[in-house]
N, C-alpha and C. Protein backbone atom coordinates (compact mmCIF):
# COMPACT_ATOMS: atom_id res chain seq x y z
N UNK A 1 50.80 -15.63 65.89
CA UNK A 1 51.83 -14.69 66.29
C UNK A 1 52.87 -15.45 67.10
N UNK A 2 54.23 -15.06 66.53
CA UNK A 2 55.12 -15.98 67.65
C UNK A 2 55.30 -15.06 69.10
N UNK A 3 55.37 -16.39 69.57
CA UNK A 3 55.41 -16.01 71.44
C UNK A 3 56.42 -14.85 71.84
N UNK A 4 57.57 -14.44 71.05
CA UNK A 4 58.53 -13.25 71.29
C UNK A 4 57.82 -12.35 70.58
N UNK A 5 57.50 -12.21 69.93
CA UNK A 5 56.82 -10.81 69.15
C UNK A 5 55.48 -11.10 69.82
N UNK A 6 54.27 -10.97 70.80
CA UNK A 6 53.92 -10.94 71.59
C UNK A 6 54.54 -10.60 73.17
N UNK A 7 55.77 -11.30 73.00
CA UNK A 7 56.28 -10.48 74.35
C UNK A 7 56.76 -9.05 73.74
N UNK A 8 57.33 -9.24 73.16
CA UNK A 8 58.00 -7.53 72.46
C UNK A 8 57.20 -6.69 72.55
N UNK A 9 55.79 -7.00 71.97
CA UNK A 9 54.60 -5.56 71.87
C UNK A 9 54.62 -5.48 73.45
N UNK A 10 54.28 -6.32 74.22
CA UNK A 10 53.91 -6.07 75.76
C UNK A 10 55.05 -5.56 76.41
N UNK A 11 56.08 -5.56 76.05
CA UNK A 11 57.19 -5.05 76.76
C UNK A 11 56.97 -2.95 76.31
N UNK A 12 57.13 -3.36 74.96
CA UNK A 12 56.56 -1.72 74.12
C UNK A 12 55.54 -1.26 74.97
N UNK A 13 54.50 -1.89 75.38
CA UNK A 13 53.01 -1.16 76.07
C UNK A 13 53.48 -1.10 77.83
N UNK A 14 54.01 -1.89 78.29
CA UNK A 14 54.41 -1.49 79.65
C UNK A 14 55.70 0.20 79.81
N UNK A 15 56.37 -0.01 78.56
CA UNK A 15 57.61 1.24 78.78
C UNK A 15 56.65 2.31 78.14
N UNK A 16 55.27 2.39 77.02
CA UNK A 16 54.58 3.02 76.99
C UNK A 16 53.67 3.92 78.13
N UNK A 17 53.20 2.91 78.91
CA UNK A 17 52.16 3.05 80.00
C UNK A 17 53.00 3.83 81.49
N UNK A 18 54.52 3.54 81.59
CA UNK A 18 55.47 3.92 81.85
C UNK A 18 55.65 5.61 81.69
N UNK A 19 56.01 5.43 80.38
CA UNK A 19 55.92 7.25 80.23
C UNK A 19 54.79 7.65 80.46
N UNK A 20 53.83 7.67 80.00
CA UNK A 20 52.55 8.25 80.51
C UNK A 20 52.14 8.77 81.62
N UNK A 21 52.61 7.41 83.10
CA UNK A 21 52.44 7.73 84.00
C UNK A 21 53.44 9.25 84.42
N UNK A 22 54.59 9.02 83.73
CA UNK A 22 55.89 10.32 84.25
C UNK A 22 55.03 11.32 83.18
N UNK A 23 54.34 11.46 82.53
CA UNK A 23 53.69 12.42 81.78
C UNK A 23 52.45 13.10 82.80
N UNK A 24 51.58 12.17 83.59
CA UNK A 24 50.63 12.67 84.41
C UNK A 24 51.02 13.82 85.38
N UNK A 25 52.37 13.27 85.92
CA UNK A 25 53.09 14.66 86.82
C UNK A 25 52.91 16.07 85.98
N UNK A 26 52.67 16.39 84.96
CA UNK A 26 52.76 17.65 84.63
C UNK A 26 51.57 17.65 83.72
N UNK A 27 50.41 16.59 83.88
CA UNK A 27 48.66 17.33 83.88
C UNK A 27 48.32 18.81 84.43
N UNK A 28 49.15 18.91 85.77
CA UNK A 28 48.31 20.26 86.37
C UNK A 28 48.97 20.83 86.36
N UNK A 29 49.72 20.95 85.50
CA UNK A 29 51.09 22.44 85.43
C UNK A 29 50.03 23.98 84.31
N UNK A 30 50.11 24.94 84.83
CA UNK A 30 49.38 25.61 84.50
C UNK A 30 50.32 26.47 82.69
N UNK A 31 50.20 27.08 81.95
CA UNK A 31 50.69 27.14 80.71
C UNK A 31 51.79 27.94 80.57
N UNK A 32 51.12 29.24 81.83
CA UNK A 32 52.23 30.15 82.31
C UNK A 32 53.70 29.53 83.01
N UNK A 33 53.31 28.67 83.76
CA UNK A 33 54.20 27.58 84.50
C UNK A 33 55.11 27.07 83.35
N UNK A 34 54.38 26.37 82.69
CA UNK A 34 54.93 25.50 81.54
C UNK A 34 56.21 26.39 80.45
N UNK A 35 55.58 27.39 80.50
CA UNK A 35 56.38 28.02 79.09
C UNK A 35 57.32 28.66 80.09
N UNK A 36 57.22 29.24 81.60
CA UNK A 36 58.46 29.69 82.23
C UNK A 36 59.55 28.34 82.29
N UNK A 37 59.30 27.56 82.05
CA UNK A 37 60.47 26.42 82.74
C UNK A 37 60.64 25.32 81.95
N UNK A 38 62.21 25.94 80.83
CA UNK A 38 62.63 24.82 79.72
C UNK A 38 62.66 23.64 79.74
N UNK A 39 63.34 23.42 81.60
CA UNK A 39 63.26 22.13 81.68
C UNK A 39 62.12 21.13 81.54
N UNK A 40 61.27 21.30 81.83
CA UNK A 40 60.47 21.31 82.09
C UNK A 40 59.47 20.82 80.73
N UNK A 41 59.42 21.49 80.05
CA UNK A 41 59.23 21.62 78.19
C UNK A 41 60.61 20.34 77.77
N UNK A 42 61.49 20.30 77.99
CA UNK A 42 61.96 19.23 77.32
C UNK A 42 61.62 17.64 77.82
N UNK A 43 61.77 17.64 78.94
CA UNK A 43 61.04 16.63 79.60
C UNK A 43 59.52 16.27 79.32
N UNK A 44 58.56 17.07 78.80
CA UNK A 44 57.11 16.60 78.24
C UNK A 44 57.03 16.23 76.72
N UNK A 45 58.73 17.31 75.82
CA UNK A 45 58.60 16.71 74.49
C UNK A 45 59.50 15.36 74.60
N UNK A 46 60.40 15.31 75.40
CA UNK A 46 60.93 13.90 75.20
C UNK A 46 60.14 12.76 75.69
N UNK A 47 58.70 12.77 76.30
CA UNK A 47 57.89 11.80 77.48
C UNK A 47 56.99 11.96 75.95
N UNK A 48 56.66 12.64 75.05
CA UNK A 48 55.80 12.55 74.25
C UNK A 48 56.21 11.67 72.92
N UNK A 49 57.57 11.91 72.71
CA UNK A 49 58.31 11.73 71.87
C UNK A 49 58.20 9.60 72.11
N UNK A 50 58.77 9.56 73.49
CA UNK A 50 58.53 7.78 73.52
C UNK A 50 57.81 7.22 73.48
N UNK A 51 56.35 7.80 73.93
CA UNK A 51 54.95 7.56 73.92
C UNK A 51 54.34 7.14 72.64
N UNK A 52 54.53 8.11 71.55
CA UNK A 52 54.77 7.49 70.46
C UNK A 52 55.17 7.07 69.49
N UNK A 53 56.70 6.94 69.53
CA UNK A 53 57.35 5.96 69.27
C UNK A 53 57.06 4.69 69.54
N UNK A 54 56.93 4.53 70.90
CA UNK A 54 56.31 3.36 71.78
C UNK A 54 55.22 2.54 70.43
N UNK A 55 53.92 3.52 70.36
CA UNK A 55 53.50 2.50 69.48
C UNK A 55 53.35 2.54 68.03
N UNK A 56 54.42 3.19 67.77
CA UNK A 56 54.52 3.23 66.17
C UNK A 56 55.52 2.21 66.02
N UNK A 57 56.50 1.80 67.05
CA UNK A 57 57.08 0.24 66.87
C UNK A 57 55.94 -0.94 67.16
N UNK A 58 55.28 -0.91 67.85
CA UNK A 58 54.38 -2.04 68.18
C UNK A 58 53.38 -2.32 67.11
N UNK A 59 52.76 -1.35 66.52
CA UNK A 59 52.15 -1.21 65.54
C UNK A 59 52.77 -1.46 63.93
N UNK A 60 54.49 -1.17 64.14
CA UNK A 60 54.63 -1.57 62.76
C UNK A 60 55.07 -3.20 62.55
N UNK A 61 55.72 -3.33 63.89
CA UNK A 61 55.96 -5.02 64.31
C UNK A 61 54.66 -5.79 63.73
N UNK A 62 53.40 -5.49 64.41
CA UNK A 62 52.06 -6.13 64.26
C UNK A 62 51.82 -5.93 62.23
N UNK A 63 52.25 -4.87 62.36
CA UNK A 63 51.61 -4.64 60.35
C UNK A 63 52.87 -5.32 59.72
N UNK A 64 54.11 -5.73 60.43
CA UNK A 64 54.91 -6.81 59.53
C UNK A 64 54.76 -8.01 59.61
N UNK A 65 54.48 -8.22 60.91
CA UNK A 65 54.39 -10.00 61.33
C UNK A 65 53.21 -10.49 60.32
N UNK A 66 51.98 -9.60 60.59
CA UNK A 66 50.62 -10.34 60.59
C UNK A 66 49.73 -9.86 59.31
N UNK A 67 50.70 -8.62 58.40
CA UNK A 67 49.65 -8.52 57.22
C UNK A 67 50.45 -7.78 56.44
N UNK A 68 52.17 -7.79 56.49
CA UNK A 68 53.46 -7.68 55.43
C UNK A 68 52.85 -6.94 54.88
N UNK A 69 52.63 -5.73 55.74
CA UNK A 69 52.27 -4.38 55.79
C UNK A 69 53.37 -3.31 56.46
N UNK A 70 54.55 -2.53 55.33
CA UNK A 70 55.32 -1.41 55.90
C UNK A 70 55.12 -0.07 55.79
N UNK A 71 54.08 0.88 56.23
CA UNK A 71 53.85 2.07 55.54
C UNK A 71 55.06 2.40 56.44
N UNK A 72 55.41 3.60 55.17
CA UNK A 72 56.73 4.38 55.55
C UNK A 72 56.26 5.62 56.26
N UNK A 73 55.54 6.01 56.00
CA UNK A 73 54.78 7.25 57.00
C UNK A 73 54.48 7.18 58.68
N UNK A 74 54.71 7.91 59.26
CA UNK A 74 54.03 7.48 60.69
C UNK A 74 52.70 7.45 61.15
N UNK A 75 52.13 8.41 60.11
CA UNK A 75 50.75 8.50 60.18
C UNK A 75 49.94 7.76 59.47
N UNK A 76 50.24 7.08 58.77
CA UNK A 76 49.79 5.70 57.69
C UNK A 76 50.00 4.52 58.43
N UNK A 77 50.88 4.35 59.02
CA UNK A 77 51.13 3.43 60.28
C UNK A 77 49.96 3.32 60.94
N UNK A 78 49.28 4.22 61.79
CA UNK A 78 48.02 4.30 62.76
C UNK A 78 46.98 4.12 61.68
N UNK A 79 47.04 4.54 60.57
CA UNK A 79 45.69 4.77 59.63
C UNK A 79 45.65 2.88 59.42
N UNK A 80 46.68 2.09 58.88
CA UNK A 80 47.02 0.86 58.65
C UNK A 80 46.62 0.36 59.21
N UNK A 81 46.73 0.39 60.50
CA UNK A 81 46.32 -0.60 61.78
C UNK A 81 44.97 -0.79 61.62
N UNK A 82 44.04 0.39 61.49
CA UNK A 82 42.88 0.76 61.61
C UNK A 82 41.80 -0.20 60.54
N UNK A 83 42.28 0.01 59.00
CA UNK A 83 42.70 -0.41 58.54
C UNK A 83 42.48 -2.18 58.49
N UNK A 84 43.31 -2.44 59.34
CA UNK A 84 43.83 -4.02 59.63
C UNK A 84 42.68 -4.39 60.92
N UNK A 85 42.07 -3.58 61.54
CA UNK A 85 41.98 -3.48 62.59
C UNK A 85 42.15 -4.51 63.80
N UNK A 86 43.45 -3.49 63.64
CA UNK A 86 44.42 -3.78 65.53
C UNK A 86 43.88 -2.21 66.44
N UNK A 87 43.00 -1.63 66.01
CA UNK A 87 42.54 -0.50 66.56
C UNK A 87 41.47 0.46 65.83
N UNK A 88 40.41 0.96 66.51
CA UNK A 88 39.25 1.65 65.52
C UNK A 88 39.89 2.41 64.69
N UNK A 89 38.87 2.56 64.05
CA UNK A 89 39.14 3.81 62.59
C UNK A 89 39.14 5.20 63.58
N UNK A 90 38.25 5.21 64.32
CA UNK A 90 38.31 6.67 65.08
C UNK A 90 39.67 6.85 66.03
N UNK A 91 40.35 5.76 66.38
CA UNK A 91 41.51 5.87 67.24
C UNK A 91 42.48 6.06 66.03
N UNK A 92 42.95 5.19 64.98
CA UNK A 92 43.91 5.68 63.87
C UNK A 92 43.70 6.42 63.53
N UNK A 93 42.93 7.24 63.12
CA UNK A 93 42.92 9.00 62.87
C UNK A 93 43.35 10.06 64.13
N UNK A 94 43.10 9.38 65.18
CA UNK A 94 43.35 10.65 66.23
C UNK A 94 44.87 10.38 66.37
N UNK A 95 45.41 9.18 65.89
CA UNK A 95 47.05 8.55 66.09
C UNK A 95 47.70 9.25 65.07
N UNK A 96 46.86 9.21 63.84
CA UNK A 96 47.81 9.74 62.73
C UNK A 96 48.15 10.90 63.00
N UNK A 97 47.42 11.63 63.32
CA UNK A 97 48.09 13.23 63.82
C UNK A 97 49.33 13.51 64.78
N UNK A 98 48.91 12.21 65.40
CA UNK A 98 50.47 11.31 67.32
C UNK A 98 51.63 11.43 66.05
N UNK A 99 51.53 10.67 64.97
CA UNK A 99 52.22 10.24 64.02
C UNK A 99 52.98 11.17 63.60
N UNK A 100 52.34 12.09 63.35
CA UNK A 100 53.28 13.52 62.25
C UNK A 100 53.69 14.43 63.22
N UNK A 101 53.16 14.69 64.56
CA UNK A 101 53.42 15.10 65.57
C UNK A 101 54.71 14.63 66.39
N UNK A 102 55.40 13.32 66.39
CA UNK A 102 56.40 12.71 66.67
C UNK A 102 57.87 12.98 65.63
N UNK A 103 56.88 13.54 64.38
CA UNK A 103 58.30 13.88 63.18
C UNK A 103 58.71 15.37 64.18
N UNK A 104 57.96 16.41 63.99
CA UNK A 104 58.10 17.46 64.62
C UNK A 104 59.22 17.18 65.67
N UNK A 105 59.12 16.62 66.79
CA UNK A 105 59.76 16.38 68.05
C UNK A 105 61.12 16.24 67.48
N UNK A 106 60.91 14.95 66.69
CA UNK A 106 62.44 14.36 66.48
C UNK A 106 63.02 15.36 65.11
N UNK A 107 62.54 15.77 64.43
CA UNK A 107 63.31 16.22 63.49
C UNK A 107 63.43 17.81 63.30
N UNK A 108 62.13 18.65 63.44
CA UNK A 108 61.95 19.76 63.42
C UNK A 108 62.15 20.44 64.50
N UNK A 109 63.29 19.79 66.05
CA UNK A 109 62.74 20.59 66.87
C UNK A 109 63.09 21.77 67.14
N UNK A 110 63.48 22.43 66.19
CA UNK A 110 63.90 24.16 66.30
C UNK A 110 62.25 24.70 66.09
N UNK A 111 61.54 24.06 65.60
CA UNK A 111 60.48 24.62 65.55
C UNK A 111 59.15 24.37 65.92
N UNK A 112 59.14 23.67 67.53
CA UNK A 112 58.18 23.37 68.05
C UNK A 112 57.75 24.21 68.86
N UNK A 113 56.21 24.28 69.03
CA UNK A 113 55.66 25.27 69.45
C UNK A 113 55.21 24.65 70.99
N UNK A 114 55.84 25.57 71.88
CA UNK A 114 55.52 24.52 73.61
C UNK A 114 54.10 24.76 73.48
N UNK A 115 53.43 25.97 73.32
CA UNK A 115 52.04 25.93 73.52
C UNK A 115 51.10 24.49 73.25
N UNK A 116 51.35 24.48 71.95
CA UNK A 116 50.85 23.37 71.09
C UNK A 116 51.09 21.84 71.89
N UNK A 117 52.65 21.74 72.44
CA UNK A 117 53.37 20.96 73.31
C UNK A 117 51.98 20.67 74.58
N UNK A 118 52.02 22.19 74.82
CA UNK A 118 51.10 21.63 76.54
C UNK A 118 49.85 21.10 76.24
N UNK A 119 49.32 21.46 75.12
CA UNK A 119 48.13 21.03 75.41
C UNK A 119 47.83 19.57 74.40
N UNK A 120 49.18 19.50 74.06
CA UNK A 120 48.91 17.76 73.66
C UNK A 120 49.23 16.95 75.29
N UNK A 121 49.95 17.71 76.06
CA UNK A 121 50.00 16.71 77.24
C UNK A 121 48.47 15.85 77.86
N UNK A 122 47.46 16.41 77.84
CA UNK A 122 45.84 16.62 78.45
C UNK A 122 45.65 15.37 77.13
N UNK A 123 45.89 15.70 75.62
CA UNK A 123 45.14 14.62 74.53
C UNK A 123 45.92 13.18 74.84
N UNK A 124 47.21 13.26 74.89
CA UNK A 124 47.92 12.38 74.86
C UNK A 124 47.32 11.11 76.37
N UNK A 125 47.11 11.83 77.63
CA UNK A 125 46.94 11.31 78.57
C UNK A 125 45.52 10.34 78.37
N UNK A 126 44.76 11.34 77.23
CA UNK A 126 43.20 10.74 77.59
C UNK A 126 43.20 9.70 75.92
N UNK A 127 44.05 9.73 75.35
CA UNK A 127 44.00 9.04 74.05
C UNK A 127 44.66 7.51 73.90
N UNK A 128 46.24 7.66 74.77
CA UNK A 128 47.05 6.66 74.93
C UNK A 128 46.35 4.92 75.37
N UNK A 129 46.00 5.61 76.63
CA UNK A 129 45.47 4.71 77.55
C UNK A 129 44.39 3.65 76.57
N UNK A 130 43.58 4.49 75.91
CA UNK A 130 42.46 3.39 74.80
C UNK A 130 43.47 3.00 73.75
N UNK A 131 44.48 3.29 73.23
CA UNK A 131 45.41 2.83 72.55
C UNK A 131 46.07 1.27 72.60
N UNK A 132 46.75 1.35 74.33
CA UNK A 132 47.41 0.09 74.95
C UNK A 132 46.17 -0.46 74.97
N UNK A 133 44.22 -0.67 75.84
CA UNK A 133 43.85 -1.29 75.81
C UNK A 133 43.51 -2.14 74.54
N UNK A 134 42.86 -1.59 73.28
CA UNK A 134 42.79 -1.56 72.46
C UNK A 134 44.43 -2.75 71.52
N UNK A 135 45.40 -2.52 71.72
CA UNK A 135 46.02 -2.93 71.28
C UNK A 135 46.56 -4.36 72.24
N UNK A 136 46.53 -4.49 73.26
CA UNK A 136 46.33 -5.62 74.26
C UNK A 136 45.59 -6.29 73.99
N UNK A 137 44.38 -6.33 73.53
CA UNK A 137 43.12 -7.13 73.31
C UNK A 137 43.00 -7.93 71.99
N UNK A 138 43.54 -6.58 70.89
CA UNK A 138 43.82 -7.41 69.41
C UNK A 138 45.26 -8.92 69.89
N UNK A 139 46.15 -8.07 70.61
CA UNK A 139 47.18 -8.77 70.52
C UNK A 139 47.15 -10.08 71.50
N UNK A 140 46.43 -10.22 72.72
CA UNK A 140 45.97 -11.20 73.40
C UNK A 140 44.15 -12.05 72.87
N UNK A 141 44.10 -11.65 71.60
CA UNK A 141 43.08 -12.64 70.57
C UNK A 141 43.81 -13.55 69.66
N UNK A 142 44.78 -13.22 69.22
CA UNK A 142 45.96 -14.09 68.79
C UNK A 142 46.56 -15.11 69.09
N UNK A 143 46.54 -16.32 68.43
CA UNK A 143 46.94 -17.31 68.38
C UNK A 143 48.38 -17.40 68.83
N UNK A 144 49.06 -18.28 69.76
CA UNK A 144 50.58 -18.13 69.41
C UNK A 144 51.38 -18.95 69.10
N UNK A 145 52.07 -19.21 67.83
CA UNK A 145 52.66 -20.09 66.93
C UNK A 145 53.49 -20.70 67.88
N UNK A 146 54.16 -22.07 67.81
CA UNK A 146 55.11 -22.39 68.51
C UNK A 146 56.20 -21.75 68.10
N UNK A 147 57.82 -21.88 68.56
CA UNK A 147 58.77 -21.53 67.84
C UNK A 147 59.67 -22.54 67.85
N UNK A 148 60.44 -22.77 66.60
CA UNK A 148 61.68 -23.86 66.90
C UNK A 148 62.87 -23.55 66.58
């Protein structure tokens, strides 16, 4: 792996680990809370929205560099990895759903459901975290090419 695309994923997993943490502030927001206050709701779909993005770039970087692998899907992306394994089969399935769940945000969002919203906040918090480790570990087993 060259030494910049190793820094790139780690830069992706720190602005990842980043949102997450601004995602923990609204763990204990109760649902009633949640659905009274828009702001509030846009700020957890846009903190969800980078989260994974976050590693559906890191992940597709890794499936181009290292196995000229492009699924066009977002959820084939996580399944790929799995796959390749840069992450379990049981973590790319719980991603692929992150995956189609991130189209929603960005494309459908006239029709997102906050409910659905809050209580990915709780999966997202407890799923992410084995994600970055998981993907740190494949990516710090890697060799790193010189560059010239």
């Amino acid at each position: 792996m060259k030494r910049t695309d190793r820094i790139s994923i780690h830069r992706k997993l720190k602005s990842l680990m980043k949102y997450l943490n601004a995602l923990k502030n609204f763990e204990s927001l109760q649902l009633n809370e949640y659905l009274n206050n828009f702001s509030t709701q846009l700020a957890v779909e846009r903190l969800l929205e980078l989260v994974i993005q976050a590693s559906l770039d890191s992940n597709r970087l890794l499936l181009k560099r290292l196995h000229e692998s492009s699924p066009k899907e977002n959820s084939e992306v996580f399944l790929a990895s799995a796959r390749f394994g840069l992450i379990t089969l049981e973590l790319g399935e719980q991603l692929a759903e992150f995956g189609k769940f991130r189209n929603v945000l960005a494309h459908l969002y006239e029709d997102i459901d906050p409910v659905e919203v809050f209580y990915t906040i709780q999966e997202t918090l407890e799923i992410y975290p084995q994600y970055v480790k998981q993907i740190k570990t494949y990516v710090d087993s890697l060799e790193v090419e010189d560059e010239l």
